[in-house]
Protein backbone atom coordinates (compact mmCIF):
# COMPACT_ATOMS: atom_id res chain seq x y z
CA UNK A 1 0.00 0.00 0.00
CA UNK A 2 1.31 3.63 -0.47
CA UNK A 3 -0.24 6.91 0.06
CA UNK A 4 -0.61 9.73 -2.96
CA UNK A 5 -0.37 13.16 -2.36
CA UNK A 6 -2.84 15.56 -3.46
CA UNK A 7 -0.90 17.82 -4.59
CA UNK A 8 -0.65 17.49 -8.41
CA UNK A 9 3.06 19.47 -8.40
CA UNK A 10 4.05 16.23 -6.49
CA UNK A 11 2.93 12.88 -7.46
CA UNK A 12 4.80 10.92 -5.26
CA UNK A 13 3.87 8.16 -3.02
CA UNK A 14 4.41 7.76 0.99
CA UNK A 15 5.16 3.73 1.90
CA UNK A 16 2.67 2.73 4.20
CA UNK A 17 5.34 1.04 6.84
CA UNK A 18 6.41 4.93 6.71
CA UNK A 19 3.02 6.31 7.05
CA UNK A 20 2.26 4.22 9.98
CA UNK A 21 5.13 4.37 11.60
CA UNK A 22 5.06 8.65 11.74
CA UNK A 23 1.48 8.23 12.95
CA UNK A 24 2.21 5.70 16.03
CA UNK A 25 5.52 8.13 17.10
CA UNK A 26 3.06 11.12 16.92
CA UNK A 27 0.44 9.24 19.52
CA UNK A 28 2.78 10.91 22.77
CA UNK A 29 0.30 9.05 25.40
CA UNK A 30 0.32 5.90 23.95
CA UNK A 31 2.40 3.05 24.08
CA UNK A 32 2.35 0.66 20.83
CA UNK A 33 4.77 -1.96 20.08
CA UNK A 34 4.31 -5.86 18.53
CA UNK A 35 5.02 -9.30 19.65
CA UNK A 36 5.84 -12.39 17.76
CA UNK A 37 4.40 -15.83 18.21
CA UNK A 38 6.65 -16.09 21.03
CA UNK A 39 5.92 -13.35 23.29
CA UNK A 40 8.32 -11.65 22.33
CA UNK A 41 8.18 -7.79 21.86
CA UNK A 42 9.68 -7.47 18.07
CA UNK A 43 9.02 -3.46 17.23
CA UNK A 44 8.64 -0.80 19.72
CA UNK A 45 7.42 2.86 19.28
CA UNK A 46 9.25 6.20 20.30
CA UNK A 47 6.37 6.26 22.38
CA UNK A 48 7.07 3.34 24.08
CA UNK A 49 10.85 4.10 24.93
CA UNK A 50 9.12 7.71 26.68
CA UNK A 51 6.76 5.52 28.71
CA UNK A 52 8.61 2.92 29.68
CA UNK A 53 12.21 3.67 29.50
CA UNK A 54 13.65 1.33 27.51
CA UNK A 55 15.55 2.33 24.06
CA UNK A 56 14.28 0.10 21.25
CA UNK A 57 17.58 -2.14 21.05
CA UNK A 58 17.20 -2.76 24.86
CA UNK A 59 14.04 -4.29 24.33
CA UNK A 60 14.19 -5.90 21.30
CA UNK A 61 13.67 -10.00 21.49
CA UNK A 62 12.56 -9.29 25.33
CA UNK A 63 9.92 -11.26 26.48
CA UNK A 64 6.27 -9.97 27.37
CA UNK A 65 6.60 -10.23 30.83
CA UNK A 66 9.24 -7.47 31.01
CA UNK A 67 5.83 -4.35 31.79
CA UNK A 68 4.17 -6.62 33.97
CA UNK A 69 4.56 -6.24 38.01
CA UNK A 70 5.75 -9.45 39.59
CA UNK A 71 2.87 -10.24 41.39
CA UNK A 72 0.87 -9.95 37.66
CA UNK A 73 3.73 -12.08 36.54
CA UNK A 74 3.21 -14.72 39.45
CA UNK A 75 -0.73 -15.21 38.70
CA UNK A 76 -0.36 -15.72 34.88
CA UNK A 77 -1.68 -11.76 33.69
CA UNK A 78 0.36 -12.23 30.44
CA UNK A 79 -0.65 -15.79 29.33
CA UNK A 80 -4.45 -15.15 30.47
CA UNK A 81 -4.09 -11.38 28.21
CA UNK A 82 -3.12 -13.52 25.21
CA UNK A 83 -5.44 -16.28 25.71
CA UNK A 84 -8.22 -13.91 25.75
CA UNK A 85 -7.38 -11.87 22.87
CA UNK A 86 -7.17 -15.67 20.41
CA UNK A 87 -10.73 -16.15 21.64
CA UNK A 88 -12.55 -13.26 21.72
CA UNK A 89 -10.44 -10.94 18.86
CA UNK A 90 -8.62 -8.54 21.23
CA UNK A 91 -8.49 -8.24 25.37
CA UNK A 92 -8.45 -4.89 27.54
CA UNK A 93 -7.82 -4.13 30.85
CA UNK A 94 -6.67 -1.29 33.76
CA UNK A 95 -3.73 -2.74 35.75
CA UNK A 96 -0.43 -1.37 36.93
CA UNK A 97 2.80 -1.99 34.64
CA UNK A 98 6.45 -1.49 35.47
CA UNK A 99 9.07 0.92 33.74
CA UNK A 100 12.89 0.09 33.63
CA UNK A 101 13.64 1.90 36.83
CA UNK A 102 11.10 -0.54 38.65
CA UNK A 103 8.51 1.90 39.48
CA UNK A 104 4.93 1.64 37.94
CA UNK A 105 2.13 3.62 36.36
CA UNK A 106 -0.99 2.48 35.76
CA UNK A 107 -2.62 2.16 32.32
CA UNK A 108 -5.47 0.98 30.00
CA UNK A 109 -4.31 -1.72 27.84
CA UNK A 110 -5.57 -3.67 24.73
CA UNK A 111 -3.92 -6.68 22.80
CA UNK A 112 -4.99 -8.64 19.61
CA UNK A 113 -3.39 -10.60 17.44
CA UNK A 114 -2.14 -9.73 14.19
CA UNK A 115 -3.30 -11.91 11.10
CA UNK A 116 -1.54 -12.11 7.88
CA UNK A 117 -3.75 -11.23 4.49
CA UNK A 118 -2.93 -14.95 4.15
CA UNK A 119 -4.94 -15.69 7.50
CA UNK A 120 -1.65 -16.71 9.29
CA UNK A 121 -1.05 -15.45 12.61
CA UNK A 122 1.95 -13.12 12.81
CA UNK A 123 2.07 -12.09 16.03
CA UNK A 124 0.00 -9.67 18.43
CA UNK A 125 -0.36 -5.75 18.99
CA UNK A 126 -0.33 -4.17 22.28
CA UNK A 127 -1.65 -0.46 23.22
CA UNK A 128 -1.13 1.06 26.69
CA UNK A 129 -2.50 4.07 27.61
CA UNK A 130 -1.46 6.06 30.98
CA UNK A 131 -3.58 7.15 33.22
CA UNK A 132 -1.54 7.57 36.04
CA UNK A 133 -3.01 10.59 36.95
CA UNK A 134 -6.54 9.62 36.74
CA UNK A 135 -6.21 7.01 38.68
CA UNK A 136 -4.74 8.99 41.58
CA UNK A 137 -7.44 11.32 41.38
CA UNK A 138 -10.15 8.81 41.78
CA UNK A 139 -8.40 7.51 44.53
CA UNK A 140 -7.87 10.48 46.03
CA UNK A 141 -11.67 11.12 45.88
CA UNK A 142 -12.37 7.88 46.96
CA UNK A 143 -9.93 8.34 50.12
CA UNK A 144 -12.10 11.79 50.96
CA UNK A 145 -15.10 9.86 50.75
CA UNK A 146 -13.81 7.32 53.03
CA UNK A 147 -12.81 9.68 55.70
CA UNK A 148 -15.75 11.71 55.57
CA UNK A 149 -17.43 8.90 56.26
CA UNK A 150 -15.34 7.60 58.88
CA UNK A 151 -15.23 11.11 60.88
CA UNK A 152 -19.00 10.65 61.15
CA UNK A 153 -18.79 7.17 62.43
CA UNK A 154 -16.81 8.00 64.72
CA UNK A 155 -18.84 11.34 65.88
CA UNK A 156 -21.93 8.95 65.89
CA UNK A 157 -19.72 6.46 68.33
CA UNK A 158 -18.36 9.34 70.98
CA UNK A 159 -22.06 10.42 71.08
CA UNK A 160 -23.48 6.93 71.88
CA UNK A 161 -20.75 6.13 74.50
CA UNK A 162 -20.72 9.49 75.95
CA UNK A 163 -25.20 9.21 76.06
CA UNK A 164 -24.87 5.49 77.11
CA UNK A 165 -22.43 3.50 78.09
CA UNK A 166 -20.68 7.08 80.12
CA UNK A 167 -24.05 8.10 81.38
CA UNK A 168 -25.70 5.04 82.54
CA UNK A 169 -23.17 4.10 85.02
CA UNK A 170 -22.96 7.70 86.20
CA UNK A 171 -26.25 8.00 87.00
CA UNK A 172 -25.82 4.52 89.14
CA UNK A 173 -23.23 5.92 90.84
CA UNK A 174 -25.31 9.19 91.64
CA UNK A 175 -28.30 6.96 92.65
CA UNK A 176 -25.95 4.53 95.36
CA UNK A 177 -23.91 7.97 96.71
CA UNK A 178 -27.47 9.57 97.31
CA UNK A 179 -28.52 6.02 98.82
CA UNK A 180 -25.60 6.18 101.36
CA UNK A 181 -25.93 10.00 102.00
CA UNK A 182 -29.47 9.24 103.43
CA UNK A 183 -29.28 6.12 105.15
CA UNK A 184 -25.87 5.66 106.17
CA UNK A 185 -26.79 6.78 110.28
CA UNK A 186 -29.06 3.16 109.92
CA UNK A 187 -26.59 0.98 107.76
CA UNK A 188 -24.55 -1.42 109.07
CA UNK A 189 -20.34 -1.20 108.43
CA UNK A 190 -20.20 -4.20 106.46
CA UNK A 191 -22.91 -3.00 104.21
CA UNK A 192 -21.64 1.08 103.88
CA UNK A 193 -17.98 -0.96 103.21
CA UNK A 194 -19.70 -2.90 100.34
CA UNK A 195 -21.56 0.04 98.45
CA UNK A 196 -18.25 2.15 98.95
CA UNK A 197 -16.21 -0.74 97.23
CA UNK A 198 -18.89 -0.65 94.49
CA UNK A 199 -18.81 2.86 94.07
CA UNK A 200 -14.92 3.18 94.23
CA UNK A 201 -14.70 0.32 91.53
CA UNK A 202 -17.54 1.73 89.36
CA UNK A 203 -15.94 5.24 89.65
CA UNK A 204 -12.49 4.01 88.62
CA UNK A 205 -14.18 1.60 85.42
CA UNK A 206 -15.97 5.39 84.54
CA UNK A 207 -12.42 6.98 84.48
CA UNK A 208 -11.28 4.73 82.74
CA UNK A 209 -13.41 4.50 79.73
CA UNK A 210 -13.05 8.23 79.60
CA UNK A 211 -9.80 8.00 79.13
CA UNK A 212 -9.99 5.76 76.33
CA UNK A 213 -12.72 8.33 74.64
CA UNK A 214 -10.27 11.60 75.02
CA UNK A 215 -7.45 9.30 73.21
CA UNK A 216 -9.72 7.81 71.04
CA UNK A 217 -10.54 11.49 70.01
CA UNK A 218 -6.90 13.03 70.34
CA UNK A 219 -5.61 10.83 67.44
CA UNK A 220 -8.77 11.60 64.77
CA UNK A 221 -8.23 15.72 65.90
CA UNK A 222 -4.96 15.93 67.03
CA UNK A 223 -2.28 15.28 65.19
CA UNK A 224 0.40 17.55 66.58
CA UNK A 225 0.65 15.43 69.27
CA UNK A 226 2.23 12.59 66.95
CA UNK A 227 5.73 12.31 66.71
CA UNK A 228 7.64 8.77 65.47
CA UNK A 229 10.72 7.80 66.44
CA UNK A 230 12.88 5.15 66.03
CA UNK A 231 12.23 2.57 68.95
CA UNK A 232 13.53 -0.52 70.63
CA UNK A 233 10.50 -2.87 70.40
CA UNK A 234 11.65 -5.27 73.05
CA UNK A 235 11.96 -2.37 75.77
CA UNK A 236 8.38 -1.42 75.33
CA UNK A 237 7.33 -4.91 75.30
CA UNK A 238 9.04 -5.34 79.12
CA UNK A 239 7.37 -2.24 79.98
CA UNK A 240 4.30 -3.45 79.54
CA UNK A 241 5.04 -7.13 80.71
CA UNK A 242 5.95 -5.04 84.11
CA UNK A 243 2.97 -2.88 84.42
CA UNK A 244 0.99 -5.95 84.16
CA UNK A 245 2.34 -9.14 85.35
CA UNK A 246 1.07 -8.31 88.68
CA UNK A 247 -2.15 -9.09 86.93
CA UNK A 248 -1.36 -12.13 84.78
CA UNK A 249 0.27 -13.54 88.25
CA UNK A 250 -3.28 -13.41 90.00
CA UNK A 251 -4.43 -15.91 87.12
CA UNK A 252 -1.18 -17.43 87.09
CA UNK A 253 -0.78 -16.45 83.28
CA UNK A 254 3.17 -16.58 81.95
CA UNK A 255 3.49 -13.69 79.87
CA UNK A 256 6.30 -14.63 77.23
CA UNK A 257 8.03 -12.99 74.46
CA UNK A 258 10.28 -14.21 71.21
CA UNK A 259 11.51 -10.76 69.97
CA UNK A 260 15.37 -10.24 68.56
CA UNK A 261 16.96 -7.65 71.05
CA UNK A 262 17.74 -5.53 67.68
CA UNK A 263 14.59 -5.16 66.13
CA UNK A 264 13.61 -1.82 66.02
CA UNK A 265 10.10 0.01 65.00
CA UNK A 266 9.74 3.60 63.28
CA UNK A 267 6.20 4.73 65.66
CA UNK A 268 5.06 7.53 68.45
CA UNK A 269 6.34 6.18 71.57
CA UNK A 270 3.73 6.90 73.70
CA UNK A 271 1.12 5.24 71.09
CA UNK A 272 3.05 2.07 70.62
CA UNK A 273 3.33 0.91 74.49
CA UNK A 274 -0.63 2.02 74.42
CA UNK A 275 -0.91 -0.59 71.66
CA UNK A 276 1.32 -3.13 73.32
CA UNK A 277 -0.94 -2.56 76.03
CA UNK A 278 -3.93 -3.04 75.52
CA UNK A 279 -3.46 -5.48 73.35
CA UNK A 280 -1.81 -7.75 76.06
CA UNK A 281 -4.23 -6.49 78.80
CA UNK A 282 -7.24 -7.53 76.33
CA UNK A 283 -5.49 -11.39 76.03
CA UNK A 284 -4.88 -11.35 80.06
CA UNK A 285 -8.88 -10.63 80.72
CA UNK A 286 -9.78 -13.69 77.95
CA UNK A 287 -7.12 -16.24 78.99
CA UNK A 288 -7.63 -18.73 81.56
CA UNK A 289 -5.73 -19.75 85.03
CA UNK A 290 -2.47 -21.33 84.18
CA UNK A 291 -2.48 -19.81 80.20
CA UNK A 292 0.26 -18.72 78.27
CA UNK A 293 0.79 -15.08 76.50
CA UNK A 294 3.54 -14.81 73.71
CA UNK A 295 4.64 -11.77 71.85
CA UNK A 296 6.43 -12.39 68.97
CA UNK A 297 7.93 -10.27 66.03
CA UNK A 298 9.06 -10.70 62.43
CA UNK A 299 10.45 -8.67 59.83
CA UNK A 300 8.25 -8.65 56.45
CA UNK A 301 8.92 -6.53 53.31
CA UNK A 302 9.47 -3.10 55.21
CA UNK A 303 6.49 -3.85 57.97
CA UNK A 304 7.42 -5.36 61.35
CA UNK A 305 4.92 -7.60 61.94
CA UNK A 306 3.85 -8.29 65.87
CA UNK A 307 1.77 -11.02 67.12
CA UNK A 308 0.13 -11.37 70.27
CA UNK A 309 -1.00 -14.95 70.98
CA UNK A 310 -2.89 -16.09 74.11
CA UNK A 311 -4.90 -19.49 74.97
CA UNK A 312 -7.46 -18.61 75.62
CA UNK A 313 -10.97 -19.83 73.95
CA UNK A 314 -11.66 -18.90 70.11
CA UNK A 315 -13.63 -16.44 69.11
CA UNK A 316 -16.83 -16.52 66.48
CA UNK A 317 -16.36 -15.10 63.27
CA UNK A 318 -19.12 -12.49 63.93
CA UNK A 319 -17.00 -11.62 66.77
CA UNK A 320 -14.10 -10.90 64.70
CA UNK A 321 -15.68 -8.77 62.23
CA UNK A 322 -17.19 -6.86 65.21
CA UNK A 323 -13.91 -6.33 67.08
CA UNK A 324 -12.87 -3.25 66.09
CA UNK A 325 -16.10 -1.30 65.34
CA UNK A 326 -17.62 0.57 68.05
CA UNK A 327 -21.27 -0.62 69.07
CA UNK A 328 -22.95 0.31 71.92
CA UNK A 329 -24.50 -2.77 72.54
CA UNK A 330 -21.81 -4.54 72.91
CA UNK A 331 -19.48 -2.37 75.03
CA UNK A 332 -22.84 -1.65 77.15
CA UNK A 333 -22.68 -5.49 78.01
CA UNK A 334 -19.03 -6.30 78.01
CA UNK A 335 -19.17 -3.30 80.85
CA UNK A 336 -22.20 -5.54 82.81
CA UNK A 337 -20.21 -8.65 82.50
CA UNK A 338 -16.75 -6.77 83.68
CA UNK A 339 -14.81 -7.79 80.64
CA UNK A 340 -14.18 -4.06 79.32
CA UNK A 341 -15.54 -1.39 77.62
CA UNK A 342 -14.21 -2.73 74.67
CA UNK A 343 -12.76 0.75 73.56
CA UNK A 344 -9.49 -0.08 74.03
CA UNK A 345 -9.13 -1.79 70.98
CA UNK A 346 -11.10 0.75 68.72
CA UNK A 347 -7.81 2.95 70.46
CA UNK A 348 -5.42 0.36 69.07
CA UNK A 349 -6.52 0.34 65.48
CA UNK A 350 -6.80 4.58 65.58
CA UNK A 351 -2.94 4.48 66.72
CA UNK A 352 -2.05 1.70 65.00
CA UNK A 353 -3.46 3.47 61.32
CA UNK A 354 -2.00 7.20 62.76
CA UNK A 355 1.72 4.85 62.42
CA UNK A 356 0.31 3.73 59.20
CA UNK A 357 0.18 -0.11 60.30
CA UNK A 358 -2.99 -1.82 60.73
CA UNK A 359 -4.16 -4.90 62.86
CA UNK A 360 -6.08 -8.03 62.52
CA UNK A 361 -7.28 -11.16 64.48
CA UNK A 362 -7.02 -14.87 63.91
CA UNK A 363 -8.75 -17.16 66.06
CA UNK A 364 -10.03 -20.56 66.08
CA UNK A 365 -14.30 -20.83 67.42
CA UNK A 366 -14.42 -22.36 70.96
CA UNK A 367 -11.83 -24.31 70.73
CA UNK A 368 -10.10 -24.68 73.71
CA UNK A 369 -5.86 -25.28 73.53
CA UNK A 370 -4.15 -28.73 74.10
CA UNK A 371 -0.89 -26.80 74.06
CA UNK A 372 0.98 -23.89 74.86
CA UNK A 373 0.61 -22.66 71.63
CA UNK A 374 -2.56 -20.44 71.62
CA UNK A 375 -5.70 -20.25 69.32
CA UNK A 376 -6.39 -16.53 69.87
CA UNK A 377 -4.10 -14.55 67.36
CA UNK A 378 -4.24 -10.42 67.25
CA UNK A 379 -1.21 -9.55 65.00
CA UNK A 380 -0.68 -6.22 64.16
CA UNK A 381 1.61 -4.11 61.02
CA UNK A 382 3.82 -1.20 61.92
């Protein structure tokens, strides 16, 4: 095929291989190049060595696989794009692709094969577009949306602890003080002993979960107060083993750890041994007499992974998905039943996110352990 000019002055002919050649190097945004029937990427446009960074005789006779991300690479992406486009004529999708200096961009992307005027399959065509940009604008969006919608969650939880599970006990606490102010001249000391007991406990549970709510709220409102550093995990994790083995000691619970003495965490101090904390405090409370508490640490891609694993008795899966959403329900009844407000571990998963790690639970349903080795896992990211 060739291409005549118009112009009558000139009656000469453009070769098509030229014409379509200028036309693909003038497409800036796009990335077009060919493979043969093995894979292999046999023409690449100007285009292409902008987008990816690879001159044409660097990436000549390369395989296919070279754009795709390794974890594409791993699940079969490639083979699955060219299976596609044999059966149904061409295949498209959005994914993330890697450039030669191993960072990626993300792209829309269509293959088909190319057939011969003879019907013969000479290899396939592949188009990339970038839309790097657009995709980190929707996300963006999407990330405002999220937190928009998280900040009134969590307004909608401070209001129903501070209206319920704050005021209810308050109010009993009002009610048995005004009970003792008017009839303590007829009680007997053993009784006036037990209601001041109950009312020093009851007063102490009420600080407590207030506590909880003003950090709860300092980390979604106040985030001068964070300030990472690079920390020793193991001395935290003593810290806390010291603050509470009085505790695990009344239970006779061993509180263990398996942590290198080097291995450090990038975190705000004062939210990591709050973490540590109540995590460990929250396994003491469901572990039985004569259980076991580990602590254990390891080192995965730049996260430190920690894991805090107790024997006590599995939890249900409704449980689990539960765990770190505030309901007042729930913390209403785990109050009654003195296991905890429960906010302590909302206050874990705020910190833990402010350090931009993230936690999760793995746990086995009733079962109860025939060894050491617990069935009540809450690991944790840092």
């Amino acid at each position: 095929m060739k291409i005549k000019h118009e112009n009558p002055k000139e009656n000469k002919y453009v070769p098509a291989a030229e014409f379509y050649s200028q036309i693909i190097d003038s497409l800036q945004d796009y990335s077009i190049f060919t493979l043969d029937n093995e894979f292999n990427i046999n023409s690449w446009s100007t285009s292409s060595a902008k987008i990816f960074g690879y001159e044409t005789e660097e990436v000549i006779g390369k395989p296919f696989d070279i754009i795709f991300t390794e974890e594409d690479i791993k699940i079969g992406i490639p083979k699955k794009e060219i299976e596609t486009a044999l059966k149904e004529g061409r295949a498209t999708d959005n994914r993330w692709h890697i450039v030669k200096d191993r960072s990626v961009f993300y792209a829309y992307g269509v293959v088909f094969p190319l057939i011969g005027s003879d019907g013969d399959l000479l290899g396939y065509v592949k188009i990339l577009r970038d839309l790097t940009e657009r995709k980190k604008s929707e996300d963006a969006i999407k990330k405002y949306i999220k937190d928009l919608e998280d900040l009134n969650s969590h307004k909608e939880s401070v209001l129903a602890i501070l209206s319920h599970d704050l005021r209810s006990p308050l109010a009993t606490i009002i009610q048995s003080a005004e009970y003792l102010k008017e009839y303590i001249q007829t009680m007997e000391p053993d009784e006036i002993q037990e209601l001041l007991d109950g009312l020093h406990k009851a007063s102490l549970d009420e600080l407590e979960m207030l506590d909880y709510l003003v950090e709860w709220a300092r980390i979604k409102y106040a985030s001068d107060v964070f300030s990472p550093t690079k920390i020793k995990l193991t001395e935290y994790i003593n810290k806390v083993f010291e603050t509470l083995n009085e505790t695990a000691s009344l239970n006779t619970i061993i509180l263990h750890q398996e942590i290198e003495s080097d291995t450090s965490v990038f975190a705000d101090d004062k939210m990591l041994i709050s973490i540590i904390q109540n995590i460990v405090s929250n396994a003491i409370k469901h572990t039985g007499k004569g259980g076991t508490i580990t602590v254990s640490a390891k080192t995965k891609d730049d996260k430190i992974i920690i894991q805090v694993k107790d024997t006590g008795v599995g939890m249900t899966k409704k449980i689990m998905e539960n765990l770190f959403k505030p309901q007042m329900k729930t913390l209403s009844e785990a109050r009654k039943n003195n296991k905890g407000a429960g906010i302590g571990l909302l206050l874990v998963k705020g910190f833990l996110e402010k350090n931009g790690g993230e936690i999760w639970v793995e746990s086995i349903d009733g079962q109860k352990p025939k060894t050491s080795g617990g069935l009540q896992q809450c690991v944790c990211s840092i």
